[in-house]
Protein backbone atom coordinates (compact mmCIF):
# COMPACT_ATOMS: atom_id res chain seq x y z
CA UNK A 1 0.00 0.00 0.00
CA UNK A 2 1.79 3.54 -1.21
CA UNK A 3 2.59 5.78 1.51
CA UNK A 4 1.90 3.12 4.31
CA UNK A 5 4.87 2.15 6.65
CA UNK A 6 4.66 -0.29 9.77
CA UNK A 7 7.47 -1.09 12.00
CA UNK A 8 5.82 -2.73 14.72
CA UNK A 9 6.32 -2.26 18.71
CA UNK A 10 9.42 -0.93 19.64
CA UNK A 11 11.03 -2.73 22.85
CA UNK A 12 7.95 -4.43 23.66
CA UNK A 13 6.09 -1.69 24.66
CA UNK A 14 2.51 -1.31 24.04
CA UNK A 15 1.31 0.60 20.91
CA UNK A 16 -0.06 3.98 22.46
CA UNK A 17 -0.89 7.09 21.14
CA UNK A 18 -2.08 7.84 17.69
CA UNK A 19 -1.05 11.41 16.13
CA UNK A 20 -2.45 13.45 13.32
CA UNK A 21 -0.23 15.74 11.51
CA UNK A 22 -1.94 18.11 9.06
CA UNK A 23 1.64 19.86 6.78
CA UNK A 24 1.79 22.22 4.43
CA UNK A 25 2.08 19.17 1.70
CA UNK A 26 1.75 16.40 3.49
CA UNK A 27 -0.85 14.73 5.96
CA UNK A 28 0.18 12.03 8.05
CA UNK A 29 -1.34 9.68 10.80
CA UNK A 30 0.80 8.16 13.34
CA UNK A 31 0.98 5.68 16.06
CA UNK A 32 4.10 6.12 18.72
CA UNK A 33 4.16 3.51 21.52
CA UNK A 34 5.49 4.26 24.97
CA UNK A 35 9.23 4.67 24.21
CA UNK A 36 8.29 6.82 21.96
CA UNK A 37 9.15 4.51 19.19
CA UNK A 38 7.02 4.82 15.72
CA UNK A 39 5.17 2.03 15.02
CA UNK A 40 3.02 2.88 12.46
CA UNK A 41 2.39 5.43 9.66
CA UNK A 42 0.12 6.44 6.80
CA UNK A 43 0.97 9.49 4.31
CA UNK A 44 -1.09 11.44 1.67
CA UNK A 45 0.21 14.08 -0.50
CA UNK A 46 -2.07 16.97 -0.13
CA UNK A 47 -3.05 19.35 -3.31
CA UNK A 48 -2.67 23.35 -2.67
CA UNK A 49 -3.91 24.85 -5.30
CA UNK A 50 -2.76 27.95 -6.47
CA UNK A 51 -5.25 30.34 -8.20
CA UNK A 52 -2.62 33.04 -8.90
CA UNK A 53 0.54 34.75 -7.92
CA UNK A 54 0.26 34.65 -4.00
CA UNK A 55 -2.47 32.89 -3.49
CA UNK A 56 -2.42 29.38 -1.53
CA UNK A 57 -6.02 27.33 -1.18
CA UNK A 58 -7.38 24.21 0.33
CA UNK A 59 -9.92 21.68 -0.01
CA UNK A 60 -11.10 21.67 3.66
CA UNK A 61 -13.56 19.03 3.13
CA UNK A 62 -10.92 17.04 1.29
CA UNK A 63 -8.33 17.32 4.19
CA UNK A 64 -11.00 16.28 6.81
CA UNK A 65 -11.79 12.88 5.08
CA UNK A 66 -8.52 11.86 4.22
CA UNK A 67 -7.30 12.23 7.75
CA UNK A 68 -10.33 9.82 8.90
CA UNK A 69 -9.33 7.63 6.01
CA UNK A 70 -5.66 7.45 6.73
CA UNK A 71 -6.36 7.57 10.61
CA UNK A 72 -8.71 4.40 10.31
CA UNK A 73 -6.23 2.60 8.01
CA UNK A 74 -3.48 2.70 10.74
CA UNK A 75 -6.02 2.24 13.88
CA UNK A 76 -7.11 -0.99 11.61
CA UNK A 77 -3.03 -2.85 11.67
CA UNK A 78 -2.26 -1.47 15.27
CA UNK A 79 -5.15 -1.42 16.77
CA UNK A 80 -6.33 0.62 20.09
CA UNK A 81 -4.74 3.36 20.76
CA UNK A 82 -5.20 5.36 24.30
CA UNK A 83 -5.46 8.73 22.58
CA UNK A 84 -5.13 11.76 19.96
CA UNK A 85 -3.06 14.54 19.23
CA UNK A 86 -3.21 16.79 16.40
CA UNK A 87 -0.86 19.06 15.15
CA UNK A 88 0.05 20.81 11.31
CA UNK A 89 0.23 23.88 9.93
CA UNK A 90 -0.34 27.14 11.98
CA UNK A 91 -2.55 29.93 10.68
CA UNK A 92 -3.96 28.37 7.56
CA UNK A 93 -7.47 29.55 7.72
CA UNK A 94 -11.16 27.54 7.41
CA UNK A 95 -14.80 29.31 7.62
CA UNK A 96 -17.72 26.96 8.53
CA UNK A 97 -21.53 26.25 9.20
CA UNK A 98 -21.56 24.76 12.28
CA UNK A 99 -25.29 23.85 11.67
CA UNK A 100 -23.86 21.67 9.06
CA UNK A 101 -20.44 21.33 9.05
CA UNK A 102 -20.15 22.96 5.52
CA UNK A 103 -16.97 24.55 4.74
CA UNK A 104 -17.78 28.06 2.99
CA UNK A 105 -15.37 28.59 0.21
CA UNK A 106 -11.72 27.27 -0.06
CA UNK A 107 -9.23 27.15 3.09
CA UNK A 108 -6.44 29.62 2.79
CA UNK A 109 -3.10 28.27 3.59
CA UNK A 110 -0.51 30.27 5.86
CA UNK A 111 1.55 31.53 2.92
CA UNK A 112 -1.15 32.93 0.96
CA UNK A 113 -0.71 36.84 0.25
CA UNK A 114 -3.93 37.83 -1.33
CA UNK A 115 -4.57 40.09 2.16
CA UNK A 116 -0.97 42.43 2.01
CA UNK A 117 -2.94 45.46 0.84
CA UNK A 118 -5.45 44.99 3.72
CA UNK A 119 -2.96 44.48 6.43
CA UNK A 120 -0.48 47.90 5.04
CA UNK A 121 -4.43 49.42 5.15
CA UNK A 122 -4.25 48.79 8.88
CA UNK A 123 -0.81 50.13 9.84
CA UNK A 124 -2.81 53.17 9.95
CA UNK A 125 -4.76 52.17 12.72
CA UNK A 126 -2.26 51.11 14.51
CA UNK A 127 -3.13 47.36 14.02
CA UNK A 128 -0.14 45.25 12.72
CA UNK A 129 -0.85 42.04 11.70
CA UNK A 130 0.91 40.15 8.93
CA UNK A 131 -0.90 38.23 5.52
CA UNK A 132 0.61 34.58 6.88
CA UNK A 133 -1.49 35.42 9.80
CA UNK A 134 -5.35 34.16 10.11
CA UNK A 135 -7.44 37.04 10.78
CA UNK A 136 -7.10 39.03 7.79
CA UNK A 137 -7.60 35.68 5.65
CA UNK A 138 -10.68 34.93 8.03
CA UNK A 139 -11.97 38.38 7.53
CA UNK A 140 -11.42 37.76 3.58
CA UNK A 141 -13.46 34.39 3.58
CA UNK A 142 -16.28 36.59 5.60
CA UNK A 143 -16.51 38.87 2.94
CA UNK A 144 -16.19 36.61 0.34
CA UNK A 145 -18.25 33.93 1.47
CA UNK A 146 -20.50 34.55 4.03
CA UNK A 147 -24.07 33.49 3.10
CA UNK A 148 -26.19 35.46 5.36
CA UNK A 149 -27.40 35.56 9.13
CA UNK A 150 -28.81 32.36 9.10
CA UNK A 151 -25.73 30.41 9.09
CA UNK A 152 -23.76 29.58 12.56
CA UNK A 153 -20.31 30.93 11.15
CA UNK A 154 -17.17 29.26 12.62
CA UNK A 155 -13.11 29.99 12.64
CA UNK A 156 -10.78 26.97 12.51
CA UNK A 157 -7.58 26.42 12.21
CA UNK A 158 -6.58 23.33 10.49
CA UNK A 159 -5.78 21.70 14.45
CA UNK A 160 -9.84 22.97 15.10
CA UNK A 161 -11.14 21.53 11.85
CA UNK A 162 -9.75 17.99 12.50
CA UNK A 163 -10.86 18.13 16.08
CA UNK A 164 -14.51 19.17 14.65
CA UNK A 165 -14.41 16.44 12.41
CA UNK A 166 -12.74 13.84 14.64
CA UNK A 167 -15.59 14.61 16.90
CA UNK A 168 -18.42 14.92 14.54
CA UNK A 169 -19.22 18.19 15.28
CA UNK A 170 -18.95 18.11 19.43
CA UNK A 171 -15.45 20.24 19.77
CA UNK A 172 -14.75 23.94 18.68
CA UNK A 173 -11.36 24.50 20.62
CA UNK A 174 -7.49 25.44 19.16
CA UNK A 175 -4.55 25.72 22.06
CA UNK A 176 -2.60 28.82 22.71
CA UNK A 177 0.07 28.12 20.40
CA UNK A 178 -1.68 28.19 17.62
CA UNK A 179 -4.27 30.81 18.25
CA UNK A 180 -1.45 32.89 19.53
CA UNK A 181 -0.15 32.65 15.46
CA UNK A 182 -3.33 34.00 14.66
CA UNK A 183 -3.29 37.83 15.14
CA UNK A 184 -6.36 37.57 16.94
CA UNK A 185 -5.27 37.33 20.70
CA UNK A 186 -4.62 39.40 23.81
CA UNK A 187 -0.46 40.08 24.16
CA UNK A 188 -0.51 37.42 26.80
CA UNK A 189 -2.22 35.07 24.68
CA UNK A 190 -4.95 34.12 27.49
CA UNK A 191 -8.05 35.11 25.03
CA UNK A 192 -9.58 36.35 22.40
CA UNK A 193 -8.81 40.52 21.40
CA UNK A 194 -12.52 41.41 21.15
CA UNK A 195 -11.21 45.17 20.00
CA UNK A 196 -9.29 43.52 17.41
CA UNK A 197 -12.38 41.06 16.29
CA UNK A 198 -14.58 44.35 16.24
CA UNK A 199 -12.11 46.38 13.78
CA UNK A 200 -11.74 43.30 11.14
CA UNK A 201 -15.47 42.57 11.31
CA UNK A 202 -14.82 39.54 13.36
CA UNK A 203 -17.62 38.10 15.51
CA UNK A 204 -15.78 36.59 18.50
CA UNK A 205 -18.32 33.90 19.09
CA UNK A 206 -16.94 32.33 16.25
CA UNK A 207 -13.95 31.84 17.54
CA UNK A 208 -12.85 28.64 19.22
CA UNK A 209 -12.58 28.03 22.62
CA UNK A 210 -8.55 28.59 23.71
CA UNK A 211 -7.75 25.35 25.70
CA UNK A 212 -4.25 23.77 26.91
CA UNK A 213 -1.89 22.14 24.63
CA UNK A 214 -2.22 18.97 26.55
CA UNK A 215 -5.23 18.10 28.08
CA UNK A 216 -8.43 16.13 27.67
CA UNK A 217 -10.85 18.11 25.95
CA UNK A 218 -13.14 15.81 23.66
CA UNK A 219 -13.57 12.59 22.29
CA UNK A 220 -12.58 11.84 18.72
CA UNK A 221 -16.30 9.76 17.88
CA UNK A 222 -15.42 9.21 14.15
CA UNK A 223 -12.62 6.68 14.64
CA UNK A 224 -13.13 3.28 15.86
CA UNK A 225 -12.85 3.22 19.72
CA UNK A 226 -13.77 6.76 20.00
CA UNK A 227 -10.45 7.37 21.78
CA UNK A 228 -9.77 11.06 23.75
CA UNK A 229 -8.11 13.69 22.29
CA UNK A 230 -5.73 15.11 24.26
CA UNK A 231 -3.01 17.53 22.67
CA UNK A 232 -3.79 19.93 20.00
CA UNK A 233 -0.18 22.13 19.35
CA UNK A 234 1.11 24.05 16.30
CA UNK A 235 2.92 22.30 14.08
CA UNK A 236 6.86 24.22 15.38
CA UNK A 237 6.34 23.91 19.08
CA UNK A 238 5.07 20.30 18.16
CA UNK A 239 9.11 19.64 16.82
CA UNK A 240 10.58 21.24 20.34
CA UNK A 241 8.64 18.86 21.96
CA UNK A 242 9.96 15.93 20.17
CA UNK A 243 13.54 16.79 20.33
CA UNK A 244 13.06 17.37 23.48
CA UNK A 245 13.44 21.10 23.95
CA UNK A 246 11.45 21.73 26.78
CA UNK A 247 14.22 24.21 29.03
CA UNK A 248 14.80 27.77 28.31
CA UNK A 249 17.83 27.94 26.20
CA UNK A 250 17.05 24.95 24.03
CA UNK A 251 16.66 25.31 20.21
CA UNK A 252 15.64 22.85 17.23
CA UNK A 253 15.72 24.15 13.56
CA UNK A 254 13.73 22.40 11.26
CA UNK A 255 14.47 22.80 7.44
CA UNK A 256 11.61 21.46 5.50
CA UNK A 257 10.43 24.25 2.11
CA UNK A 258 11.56 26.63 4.46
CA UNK A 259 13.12 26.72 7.59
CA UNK A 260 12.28 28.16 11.20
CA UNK A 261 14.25 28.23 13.86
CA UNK A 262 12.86 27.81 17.86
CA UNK A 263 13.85 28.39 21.61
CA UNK A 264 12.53 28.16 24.55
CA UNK A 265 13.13 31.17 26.77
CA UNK A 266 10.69 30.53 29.51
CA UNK A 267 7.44 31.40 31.26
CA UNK A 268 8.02 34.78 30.85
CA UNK A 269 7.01 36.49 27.49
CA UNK A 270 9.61 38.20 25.22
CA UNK A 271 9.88 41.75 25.86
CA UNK A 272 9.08 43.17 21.98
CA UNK A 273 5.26 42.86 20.67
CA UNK A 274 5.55 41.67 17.48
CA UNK A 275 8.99 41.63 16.28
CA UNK A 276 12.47 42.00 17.92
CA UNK A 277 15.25 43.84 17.21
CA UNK A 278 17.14 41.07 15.58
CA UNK A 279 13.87 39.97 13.19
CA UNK A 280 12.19 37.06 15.36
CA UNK A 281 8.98 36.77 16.74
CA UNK A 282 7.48 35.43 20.32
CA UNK A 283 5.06 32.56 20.04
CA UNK A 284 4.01 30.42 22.82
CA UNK A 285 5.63 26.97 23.39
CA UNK A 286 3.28 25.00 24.88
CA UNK A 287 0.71 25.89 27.67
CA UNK A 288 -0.18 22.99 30.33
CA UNK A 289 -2.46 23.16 33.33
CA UNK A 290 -3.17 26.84 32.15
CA UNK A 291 0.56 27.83 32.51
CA UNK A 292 2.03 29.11 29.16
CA UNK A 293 5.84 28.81 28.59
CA UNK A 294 7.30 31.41 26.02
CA UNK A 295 9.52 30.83 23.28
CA UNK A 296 10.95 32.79 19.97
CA UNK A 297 11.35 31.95 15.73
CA UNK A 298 13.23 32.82 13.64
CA UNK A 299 12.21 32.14 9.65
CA UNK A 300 13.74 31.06 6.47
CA UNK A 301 11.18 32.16 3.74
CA UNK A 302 13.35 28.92 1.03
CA UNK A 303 15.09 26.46 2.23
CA UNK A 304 14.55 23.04 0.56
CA UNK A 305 12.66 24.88 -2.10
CA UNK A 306 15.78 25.87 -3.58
CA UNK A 307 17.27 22.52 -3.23
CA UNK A 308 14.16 21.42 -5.74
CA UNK A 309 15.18 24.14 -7.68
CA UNK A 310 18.32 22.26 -8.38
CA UNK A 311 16.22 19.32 -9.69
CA UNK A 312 13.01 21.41 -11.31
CA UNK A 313 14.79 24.32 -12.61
CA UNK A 314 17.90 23.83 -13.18
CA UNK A 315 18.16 20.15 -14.08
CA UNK A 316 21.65 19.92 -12.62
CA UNK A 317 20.43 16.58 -10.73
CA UNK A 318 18.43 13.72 -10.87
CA UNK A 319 16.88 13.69 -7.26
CA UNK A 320 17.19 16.08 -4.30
CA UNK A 321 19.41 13.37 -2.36
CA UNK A 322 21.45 13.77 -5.45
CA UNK A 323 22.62 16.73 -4.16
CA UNK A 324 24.12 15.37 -0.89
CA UNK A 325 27.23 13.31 -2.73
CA UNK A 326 27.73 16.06 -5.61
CA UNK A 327 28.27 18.85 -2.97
CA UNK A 328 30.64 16.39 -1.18
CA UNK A 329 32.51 15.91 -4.52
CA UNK A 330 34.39 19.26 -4.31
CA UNK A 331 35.91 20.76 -1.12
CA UNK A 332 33.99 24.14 -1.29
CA UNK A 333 31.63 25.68 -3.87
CA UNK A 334 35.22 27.49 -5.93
CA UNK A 335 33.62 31.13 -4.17
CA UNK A 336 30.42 30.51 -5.33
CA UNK A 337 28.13 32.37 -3.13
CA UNK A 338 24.19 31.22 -3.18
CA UNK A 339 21.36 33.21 -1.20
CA UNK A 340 18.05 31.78 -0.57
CA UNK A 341 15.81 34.09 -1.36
CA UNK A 342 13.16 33.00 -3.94
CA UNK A 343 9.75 34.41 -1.93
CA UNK A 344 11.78 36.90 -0.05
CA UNK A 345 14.33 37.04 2.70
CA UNK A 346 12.81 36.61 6.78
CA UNK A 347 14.90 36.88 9.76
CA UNK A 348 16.73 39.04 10.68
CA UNK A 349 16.21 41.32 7.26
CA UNK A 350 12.89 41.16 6.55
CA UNK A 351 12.62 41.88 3.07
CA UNK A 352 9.68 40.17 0.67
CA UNK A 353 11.22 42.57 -2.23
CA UNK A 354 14.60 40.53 -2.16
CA UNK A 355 15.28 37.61 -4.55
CA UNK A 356 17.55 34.31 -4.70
CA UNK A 357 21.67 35.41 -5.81
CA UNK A 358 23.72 32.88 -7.82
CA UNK A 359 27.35 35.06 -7.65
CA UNK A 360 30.85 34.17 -8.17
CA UNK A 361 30.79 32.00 -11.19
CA UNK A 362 33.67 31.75 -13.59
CA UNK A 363 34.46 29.04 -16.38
CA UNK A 364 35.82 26.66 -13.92
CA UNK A 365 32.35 26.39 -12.42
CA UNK A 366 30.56 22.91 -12.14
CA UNK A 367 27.31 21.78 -11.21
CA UNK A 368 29.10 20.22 -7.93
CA UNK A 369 30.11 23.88 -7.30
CA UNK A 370 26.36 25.26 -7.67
CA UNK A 371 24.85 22.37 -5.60
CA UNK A 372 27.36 23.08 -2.73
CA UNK A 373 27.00 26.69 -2.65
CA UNK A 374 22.98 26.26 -2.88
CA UNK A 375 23.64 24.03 0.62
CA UNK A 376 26.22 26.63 1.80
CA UNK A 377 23.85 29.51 1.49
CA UNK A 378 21.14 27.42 3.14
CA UNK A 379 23.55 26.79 6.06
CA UNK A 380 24.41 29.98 6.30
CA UNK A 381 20.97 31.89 6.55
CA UNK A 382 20.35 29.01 9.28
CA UNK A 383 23.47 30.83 10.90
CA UNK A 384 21.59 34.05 11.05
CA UNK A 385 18.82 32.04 12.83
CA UNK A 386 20.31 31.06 15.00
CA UNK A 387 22.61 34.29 15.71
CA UNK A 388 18.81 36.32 15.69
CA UNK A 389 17.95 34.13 17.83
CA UNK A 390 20.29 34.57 20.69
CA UNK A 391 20.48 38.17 20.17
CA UNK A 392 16.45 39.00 20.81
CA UNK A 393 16.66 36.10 23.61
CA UNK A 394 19.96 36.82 25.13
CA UNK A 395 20.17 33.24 25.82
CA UNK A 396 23.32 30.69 24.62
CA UNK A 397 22.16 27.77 22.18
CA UNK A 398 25.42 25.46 23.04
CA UNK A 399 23.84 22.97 20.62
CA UNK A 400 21.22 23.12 17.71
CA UNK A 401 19.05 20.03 17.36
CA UNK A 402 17.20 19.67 13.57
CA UNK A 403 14.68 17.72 11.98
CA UNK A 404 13.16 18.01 8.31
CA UNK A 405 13.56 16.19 4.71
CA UNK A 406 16.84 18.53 4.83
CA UNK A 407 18.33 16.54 7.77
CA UNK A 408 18.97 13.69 5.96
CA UNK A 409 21.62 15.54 3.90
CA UNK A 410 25.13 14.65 5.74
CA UNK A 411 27.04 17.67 3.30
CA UNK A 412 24.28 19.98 4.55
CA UNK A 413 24.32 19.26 7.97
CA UNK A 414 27.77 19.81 8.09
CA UNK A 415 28.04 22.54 6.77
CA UNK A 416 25.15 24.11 9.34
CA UNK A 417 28.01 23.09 11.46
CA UNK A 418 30.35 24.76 9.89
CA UNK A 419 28.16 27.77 9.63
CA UNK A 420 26.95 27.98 13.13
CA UNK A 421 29.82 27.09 14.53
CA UNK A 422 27.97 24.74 17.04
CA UNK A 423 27.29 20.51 17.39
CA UNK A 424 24.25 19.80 15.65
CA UNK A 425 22.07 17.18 17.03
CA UNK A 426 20.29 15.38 14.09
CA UNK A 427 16.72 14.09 15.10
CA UNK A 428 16.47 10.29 15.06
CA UNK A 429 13.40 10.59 13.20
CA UNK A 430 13.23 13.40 10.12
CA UNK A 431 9.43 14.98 11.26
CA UNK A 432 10.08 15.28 15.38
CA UNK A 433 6.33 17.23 14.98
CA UNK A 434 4.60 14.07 15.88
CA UNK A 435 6.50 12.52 18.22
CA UNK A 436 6.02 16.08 20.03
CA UNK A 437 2.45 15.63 19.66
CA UNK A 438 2.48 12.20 21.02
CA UNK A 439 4.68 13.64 24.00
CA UNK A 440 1.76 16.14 24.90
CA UNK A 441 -0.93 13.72 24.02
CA UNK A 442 0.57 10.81 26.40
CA UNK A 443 1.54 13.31 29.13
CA UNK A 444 -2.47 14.01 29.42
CA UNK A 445 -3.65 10.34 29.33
CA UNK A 446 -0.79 9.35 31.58
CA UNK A 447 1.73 7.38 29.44
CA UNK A 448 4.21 9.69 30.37
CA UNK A 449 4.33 11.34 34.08
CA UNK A 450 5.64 14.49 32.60
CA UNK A 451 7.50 16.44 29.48
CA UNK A 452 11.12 15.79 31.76
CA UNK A 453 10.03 11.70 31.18
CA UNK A 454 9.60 11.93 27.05
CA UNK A 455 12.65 14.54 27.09
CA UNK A 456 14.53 11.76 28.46
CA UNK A 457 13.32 9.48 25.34
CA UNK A 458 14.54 11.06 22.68
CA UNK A 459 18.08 10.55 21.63
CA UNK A 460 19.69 12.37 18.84
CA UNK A 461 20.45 10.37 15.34
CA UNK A 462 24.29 11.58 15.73
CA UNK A 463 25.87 14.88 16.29
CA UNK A 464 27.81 16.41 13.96
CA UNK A 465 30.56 18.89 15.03
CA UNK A 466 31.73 21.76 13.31
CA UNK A 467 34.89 21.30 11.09
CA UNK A 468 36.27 24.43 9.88
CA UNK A 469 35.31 28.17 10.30
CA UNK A 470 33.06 30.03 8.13
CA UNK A 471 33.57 33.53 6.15
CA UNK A 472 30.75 34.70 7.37
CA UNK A 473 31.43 38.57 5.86
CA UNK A 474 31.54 36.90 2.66
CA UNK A 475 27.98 35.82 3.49
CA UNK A 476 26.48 39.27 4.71
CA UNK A 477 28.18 40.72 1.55
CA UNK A 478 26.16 38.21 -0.75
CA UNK A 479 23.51 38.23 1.33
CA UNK A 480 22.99 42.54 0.78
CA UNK A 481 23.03 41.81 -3.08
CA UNK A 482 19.97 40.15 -2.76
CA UNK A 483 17.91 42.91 -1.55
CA UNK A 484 15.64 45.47 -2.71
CA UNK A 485 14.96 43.58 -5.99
CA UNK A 486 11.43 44.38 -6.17
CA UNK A 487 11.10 47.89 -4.40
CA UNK A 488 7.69 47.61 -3.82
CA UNK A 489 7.28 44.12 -1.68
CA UNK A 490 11.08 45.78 -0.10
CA UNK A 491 9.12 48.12 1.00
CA UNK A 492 5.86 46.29 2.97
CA UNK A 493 6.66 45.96 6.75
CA UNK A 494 4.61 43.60 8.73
């Protein structure tokens, strides 16, 4: 069966906790038993459609039934399973009929733009939000979409829409993580920003119920057992709870299409509202028994984007792992100098007008030389992650723990190394955003006493040590090239 994988019981233990993981391209169901092992896993490819330039849409009906599908498919080879978490993609947007369950037009994904004009509209009233946030997209689908009075409108986020599903209709709730990504909350996160709701046309009852990131809150009815769902969590504070980075100070970087970059700092919120100084952004970790610890991101707008480039555009190789033994094949990229850029450049510049830089090419110039410098620049804007990320926090990150398809390139982990300058802890498992979910969903049924138990579980893949020092002037020097291509999007500042 495509896209189906089964291991079986790791250790002996008993098959426990079944996870739901709604990404940007993929969905995928789950099981993890008590060591935290995977034992079982189902994957679906899942269609974004794009209408035009900056636009990103959903089938939310669609993504509902073929997580029941794929969730039934697993429950049916492992069996039981004491409960459900739910994680995926933060932000991306769904309006509803709760009378009926009836999606009104097309989700909007998190990295749709149709809404930049409304949100530079709103600078001027002193409300900043940002277009991969939800409530200018919810707003949009109100306009767009709304039928009249008579329907029971409802707001979900893709972690609310499977929980509505999962429980036929009984559950309207999202945690704070993810309705703190959603422009629509108090600073502190603790509720709903009814002055905010008012200006955007926003009817707060609409709005979900704001509940802990692990805790029992509803019974998922549609799958065989009807077992308890216990964890909903965004989809990057999932993957610090499955590498374990539950202690202020501890970072994971995960470089799937793009790449953000998370700490822990603590229960106490970052001092800057929106952005800091250095270009990252506070989110909440986790919140449990109504306690919500803080943490910061940094963002890489292209990360393994460009990688496909290498295969899609350019040709230059076969397969993306291709690109893993060609950049090993030369000892540096002959001062080629790569910057990712392709939709943009995030932390710490902040500039949607810059595009990707190819520079440094002269006759001696391979394809191994390209593919290198594609991972080098990759590494490097991980660097400035990482650098933002200690300099809004003003905490150390001794080591950097990562996850994503981009782990499993050795040249490319290296060189993050290399770039960073610190040991890199590569994740045992490639997508740590379940296993985080399955942490949070087991610590609420009681398969794990606490996060400190499922910390203790996970064990890094191998670490890789940095090897030789970076230019990193050479770097900044490509990296200013790349900006200001298109002075209007260099311009827009969310």
């Amino acid at each position: 069966m495509a896209g189906f994988r089964y291991v079986g019981p790791g250790g002996g233990a008993s098959v426990s906790v079944l996870v739901i993981d709604v990404g940007t391209t993929t969905l995928r169901s789950s099981v993890f038993d008590e060591s935290g092992l995977l034992v079982a896993t189902r994957t679906r490819r899942t269609p974004l459609e794009r209408p035009s330039a900056g636009m990103a849409e959903f089938d939310p009906a669609e993504t509902a039934n073929s997580v029941l599908e794929l969730s039934k498919e697993v429950l049916g080879v492992v069996g039981r399973v004491s409960s459900v978490g739910i994680t995926g993609q933060r932000a991306s947007t769904v309006l509803f009929d709760a009378m009926t369950g009836r999606a009104l037009g097309p989700g909007i994904g998190w990295q749709d733009q149709r809404t930049v004009g409304q949100c530079v509209a709103l600078r001027s009233k002193g409300i900043r939000l940002a277009p991969n946030q939800s409530a200018t997209k919810l707003a949009f689908l109100l306009e767009h979409y709304g039928e009249g009075d008579d329907l029971d409108y409802r707001f979900a986020t893709l972690e609310t829409w499977i929980a509505w599903n999962l429980s036929e209709g009984a559950l309207h709730a999202t945690d704070a993580t993810n309705a703190a990504v959603t422009g629509l909350v108090t600073s502190d996160a603790s509720s709903w920003d009814t002055e905010r709701c008012a200006e955007l046309g926003i009817d707060p009852g609409m709005l979900p119920t704001i509940v802990d990131s692990s805790r029992a809150i509803g019974v998922a009815s549609a799958l065989p057992g009807s077992p308890a769902i216990t964890a909903l969590i965004g989809d990057q504070q999932a993957s610090l709870i499955g590498q374990g980075c539950i202690a202020a100070g501890t970072a994971k970087a995960t470089f799937g299409s793009g790449g953000m970059l998370d700490c822990c700092v603590g229960n106490k919120r970052p001092i800057f509202e929106t952005r800091g100084t250095a270009g990252t952004f506070p989110i909440v970790a986790r919140q449990i028994a109504g306690e919500r610890t803080w943490g910061i991101e940094a963002i890489l707008l292209a990360a393994g984007t460009c990688v496909d480039w290498l295969r899609t555009g350019l040709g230059i190789v076969d397969s993306v792992e291709d690109t893993d033994s060609l950049a090993a094949s030369v000892r540096d990229s002959g001062g080629v100098q790569f910057v990712p850029a392709f939709g943009g450049l995030g932390t710490p510049v902040w500039d949607f007008g810059a595009r990707g830089v190819l520079v440094g090419l002269d006759s001696s110039t391979g394809k191994a030389e390209i593919v290198r410098a594609v991972l080098e620049g990759i590494a490097n804007a991980g660097a400035d992650l990482l650098e933002s990320v200690e300099a809004d926090s003003g905490l150390t990150i001794e080591e950097l723990k990562v996850d994503g398809g981009m782990a499993a390139n050795d040249t490319f982990v290296q060189l993050l190394a290399n770039a960073t300058h610190r040991p890199i802890a590569r994740s045992s498992i490639l997508d740590a955003t379940s296993r985080g979910a399955a942490f949070l969903a087991g610590v609420a049924d009681g398969t794990w006493v606490s996060l400190d138990e499922t910390a203790a579980l996970v064990k890094p893949l191998a670490v890789v040590e940095p090897r030789r020092r970076v230019d990193r002037e050479r770097w900044h020097d490509a990296r200013a090239r790349a900006l200001g291509v298109v002075p209007f999007l260099s311009a827009l500042e969310f």
